[in-house]
Protein backbone atom coordinates (compact mmCIF):
# COMPACT_ATOMS: atom_id res chain seq x y z
CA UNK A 1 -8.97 87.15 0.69
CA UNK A 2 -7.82 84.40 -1.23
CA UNK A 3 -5.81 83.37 2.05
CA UNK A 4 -8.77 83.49 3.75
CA UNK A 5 -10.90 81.56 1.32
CA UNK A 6 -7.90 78.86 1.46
CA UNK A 7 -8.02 78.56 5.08
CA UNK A 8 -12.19 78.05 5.10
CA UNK A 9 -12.14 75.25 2.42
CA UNK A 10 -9.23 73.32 4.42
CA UNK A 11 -11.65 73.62 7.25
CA UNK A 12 -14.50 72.44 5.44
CA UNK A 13 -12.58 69.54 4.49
CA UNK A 14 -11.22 68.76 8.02
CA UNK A 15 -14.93 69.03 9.17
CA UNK A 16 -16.38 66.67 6.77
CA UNK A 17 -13.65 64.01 7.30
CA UNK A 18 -14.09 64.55 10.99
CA UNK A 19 -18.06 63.45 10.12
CA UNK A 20 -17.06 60.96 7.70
CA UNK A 21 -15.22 59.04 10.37
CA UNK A 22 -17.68 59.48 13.13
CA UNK A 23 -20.99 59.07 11.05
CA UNK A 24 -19.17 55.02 9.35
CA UNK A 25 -18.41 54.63 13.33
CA UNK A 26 -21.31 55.17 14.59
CA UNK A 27 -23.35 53.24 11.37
CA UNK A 28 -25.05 56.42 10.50
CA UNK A 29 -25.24 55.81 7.09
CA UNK A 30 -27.02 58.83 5.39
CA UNK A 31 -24.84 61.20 6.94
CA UNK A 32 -22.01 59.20 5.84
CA UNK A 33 -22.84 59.48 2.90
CA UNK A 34 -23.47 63.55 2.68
CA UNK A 35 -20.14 64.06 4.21
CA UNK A 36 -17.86 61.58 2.14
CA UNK A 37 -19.34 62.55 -0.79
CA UNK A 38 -18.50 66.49 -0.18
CA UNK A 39 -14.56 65.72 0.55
CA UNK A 40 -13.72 66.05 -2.89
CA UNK A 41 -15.78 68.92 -4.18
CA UNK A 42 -14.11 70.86 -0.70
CA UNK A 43 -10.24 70.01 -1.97
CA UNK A 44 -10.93 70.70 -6.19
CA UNK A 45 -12.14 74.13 -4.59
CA UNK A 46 -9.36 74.63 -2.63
CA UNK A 47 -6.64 73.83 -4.89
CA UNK A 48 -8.31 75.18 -8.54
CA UNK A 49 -6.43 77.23 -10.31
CA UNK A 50 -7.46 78.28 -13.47
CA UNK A 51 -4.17 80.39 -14.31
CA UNK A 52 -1.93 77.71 -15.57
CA UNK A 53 -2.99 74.26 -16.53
CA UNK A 54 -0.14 71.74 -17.21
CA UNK A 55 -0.48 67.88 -17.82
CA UNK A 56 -0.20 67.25 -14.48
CA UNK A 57 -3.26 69.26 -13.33
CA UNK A 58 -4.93 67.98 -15.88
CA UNK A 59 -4.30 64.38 -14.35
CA UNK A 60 -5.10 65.84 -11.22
CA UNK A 61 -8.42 67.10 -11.84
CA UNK A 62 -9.22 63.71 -13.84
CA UNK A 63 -8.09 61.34 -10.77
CA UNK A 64 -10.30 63.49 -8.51
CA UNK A 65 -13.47 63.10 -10.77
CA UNK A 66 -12.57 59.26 -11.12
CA UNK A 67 -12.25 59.44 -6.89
CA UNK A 68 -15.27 61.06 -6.94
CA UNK A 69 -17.56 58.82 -8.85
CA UNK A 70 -15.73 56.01 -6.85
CA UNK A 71 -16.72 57.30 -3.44
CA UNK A 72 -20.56 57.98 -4.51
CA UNK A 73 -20.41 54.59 -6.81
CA UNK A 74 -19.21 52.41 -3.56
CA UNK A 75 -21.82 53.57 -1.47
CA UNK A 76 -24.49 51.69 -3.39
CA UNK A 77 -26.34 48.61 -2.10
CA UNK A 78 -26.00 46.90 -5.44
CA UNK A 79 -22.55 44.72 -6.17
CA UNK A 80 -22.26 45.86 -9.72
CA UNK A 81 -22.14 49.14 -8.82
CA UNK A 82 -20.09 48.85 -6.13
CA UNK A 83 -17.72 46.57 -7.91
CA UNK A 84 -17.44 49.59 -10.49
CA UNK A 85 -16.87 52.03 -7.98
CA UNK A 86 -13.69 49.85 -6.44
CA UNK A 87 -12.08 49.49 -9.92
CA UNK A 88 -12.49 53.65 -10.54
CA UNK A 89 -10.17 54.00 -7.13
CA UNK A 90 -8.01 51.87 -9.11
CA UNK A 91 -8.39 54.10 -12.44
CA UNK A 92 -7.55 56.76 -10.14
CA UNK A 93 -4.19 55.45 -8.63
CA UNK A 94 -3.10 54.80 -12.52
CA UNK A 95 -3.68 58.48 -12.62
CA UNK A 96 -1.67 59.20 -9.99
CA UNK A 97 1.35 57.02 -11.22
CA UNK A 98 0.63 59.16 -14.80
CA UNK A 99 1.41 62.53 -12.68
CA UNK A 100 4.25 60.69 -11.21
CA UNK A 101 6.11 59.52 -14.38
CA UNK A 102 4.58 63.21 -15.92
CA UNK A 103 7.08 64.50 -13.40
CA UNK A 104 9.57 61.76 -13.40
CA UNK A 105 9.63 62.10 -17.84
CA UNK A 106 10.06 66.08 -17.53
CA UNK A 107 13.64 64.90 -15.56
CA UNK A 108 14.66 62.07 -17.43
CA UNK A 109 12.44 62.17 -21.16
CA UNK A 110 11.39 58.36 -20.31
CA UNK A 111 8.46 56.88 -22.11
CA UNK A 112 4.99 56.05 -19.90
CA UNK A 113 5.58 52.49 -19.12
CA UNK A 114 3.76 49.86 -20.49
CA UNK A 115 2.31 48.40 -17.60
CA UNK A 116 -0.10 51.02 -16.35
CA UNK A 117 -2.00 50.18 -19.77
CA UNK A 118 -1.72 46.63 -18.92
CA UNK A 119 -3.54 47.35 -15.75
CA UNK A 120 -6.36 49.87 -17.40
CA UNK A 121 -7.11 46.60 -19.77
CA UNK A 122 -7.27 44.23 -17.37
CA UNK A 123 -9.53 46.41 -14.78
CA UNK A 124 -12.01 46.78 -17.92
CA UNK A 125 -12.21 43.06 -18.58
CA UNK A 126 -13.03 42.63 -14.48
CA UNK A 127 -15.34 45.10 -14.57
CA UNK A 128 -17.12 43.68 -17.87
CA UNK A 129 -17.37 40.18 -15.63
CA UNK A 130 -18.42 41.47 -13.03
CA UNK A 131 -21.56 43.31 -14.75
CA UNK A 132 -22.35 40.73 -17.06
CA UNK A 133 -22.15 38.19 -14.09
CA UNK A 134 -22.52 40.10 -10.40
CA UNK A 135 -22.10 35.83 -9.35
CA UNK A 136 -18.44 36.77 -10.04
CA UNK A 137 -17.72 39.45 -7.63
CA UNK A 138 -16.64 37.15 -4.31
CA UNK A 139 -14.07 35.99 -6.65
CA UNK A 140 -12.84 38.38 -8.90
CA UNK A 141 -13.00 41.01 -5.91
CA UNK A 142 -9.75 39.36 -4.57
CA UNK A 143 -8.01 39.65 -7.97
CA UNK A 144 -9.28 43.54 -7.74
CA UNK A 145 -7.36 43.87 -4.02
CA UNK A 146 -4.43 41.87 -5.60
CA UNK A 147 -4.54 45.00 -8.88
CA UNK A 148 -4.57 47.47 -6.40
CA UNK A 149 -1.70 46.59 -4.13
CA UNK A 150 0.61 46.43 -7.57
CA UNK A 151 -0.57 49.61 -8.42
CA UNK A 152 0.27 51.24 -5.17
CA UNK A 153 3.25 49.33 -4.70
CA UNK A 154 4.87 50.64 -8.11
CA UNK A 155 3.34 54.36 -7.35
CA UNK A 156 5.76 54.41 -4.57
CA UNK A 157 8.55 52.94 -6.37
CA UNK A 158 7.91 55.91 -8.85
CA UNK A 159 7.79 58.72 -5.51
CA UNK A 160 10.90 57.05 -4.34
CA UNK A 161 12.53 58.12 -8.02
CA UNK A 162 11.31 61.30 -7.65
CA UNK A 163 12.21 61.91 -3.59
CA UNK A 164 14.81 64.07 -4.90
CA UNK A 165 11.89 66.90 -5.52
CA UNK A 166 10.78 68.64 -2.28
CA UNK A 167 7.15 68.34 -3.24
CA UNK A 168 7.37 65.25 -3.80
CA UNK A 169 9.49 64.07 -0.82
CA UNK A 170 7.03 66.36 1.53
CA UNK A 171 3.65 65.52 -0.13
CA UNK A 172 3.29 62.93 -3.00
CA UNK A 173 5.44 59.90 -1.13
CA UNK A 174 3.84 60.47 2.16
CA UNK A 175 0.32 60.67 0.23
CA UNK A 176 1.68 56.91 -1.33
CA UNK A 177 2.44 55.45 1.93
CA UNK A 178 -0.96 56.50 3.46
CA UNK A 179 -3.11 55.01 0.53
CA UNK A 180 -1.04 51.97 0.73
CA UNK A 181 -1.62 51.44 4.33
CA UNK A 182 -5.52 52.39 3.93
CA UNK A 183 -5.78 49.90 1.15
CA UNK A 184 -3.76 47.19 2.92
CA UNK A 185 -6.37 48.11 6.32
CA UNK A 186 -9.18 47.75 3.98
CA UNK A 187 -8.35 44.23 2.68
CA UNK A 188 -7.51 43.15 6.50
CA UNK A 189 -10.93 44.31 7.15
CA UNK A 190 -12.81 42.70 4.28
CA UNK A 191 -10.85 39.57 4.68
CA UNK A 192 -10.01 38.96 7.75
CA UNK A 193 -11.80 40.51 10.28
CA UNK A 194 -15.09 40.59 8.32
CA UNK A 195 -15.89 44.08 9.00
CA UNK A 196 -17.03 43.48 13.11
CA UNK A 197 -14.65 46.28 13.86
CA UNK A 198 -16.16 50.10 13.12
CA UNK A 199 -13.12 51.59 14.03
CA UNK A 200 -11.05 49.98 11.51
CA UNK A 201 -13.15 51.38 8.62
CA UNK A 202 -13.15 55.20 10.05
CA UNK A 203 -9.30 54.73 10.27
CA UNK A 204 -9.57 54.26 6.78
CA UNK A 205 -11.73 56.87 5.62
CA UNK A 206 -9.62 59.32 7.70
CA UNK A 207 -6.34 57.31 5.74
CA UNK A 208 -8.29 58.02 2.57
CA UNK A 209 -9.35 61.73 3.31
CA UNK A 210 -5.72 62.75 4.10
CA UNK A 211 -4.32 61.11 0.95
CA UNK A 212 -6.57 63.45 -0.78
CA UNK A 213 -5.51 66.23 0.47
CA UNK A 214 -1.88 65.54 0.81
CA UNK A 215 -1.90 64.96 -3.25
CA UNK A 216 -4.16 68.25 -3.42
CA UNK A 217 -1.22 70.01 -1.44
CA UNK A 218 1.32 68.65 -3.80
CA UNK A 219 0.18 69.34 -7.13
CA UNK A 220 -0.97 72.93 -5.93
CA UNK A 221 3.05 73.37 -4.43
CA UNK A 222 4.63 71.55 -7.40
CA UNK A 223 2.51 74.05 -9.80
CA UNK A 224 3.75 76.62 -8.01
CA UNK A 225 7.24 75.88 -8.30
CA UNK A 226 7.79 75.09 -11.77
CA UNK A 227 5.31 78.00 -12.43
């Protein structure tokens, strides 16, 4: 049964990405927006375990929340709000660098490192401008795609520390690369080719909806194996 149930949720996210994709293709926004927003409720299902809870489900559970209220948050018409909704994927990939080092400190006993708080701060002082001032965002916005590239870049220094672990060779650095490239896609698209191109921003969603699941997979296998 549980196999079964497993197997129906991992369609039901496959299904909804599939819409995802087509609906931002095809401009339809409303169902965009129905079938984006139940990704992440479809993968929490799928990989909740209530038996054990470590630190590292914990950060899980918190990064998919954050992803969450990103995806619904960035689908607003209003700046601020979407502004706010770019800096939680950011809050998010901190999270992910916290299960990384959680995993990388259990091998080595190493302290978090300093600059993931260094980043928190200085995403809270953007996202104060940019609410007190929504002027602001056509600058600042740049500085935000700048944040996130560090971010990703030194989550996959931290996966490339830890390749050494299956999981995280099979499913956290692959999950890293993907992100990377859907972030790096999504600046090319903002940027430079002014969004004209649907296609570009369903290759990211897809980008986006398998770097969910990928870090989904990983935390549920690297549970299990230290379980």
């Amino acid at each position: 049964m549980n196999k079964v149930f497993h197997i129906l949720m991992l369609t039901g996210f496959f299904f909804a990405l599939i819409i995802s994709c087509y609906a931002i293709y095809s401009n339809h926004f409303t169902l965009y927006s129905w079938s984006s927003i139940a990704i992440v409720p479809i993968l929490l299902t799928y990989g909740f375990n209530i038996i054990k809870i470590s630190h590292i489900q914990i950060y899980y559970y918190i990064l998919m929340i954050i992803s969450w209220g990103a995806d619904i948050m960035t689908l607003s018409g209003n700046s601020s709000i979407f502004y706010i909704g770019l800096s939680l994927y950011s809050l998010s990939y901190i999270l992910l660098g916290s299960i990384f080092f959680k995993a990388w400190k259990n091998e080595t006993n190493k302290n978090f490192p300093e600059i993931y708080y260094l980043f928190a701060i200085l995403l809270s002082i953007i996202v104060f401008m940019v609410t007190y001032d929504s002027s602001l965002l056509d600058i600042i916005i740049i500085v935000q795609y700048i944040i996130h590239i560090f971010i990703l870049i030194s989550m996959f220094y931290w996966a490339l520390k830890l390749k050494s672990i299956k999981v995280f060779k099979s499913y956290f650095l692959p999950a890293v690369i993907i992100i990377l490239l859907s972030n790096l896609l999504y600046v090319i698209d903002q940027l430079v080719l002014h969004r004209l191109y649907p296609i570009v921003d369903a290759i990211v969603v897809f980008l986006y909806g398998i770097y969910l699941l990928l870090i989904t997979k990983g935390v549920t296998f690297y549970k299990a194996s230290t379980s």
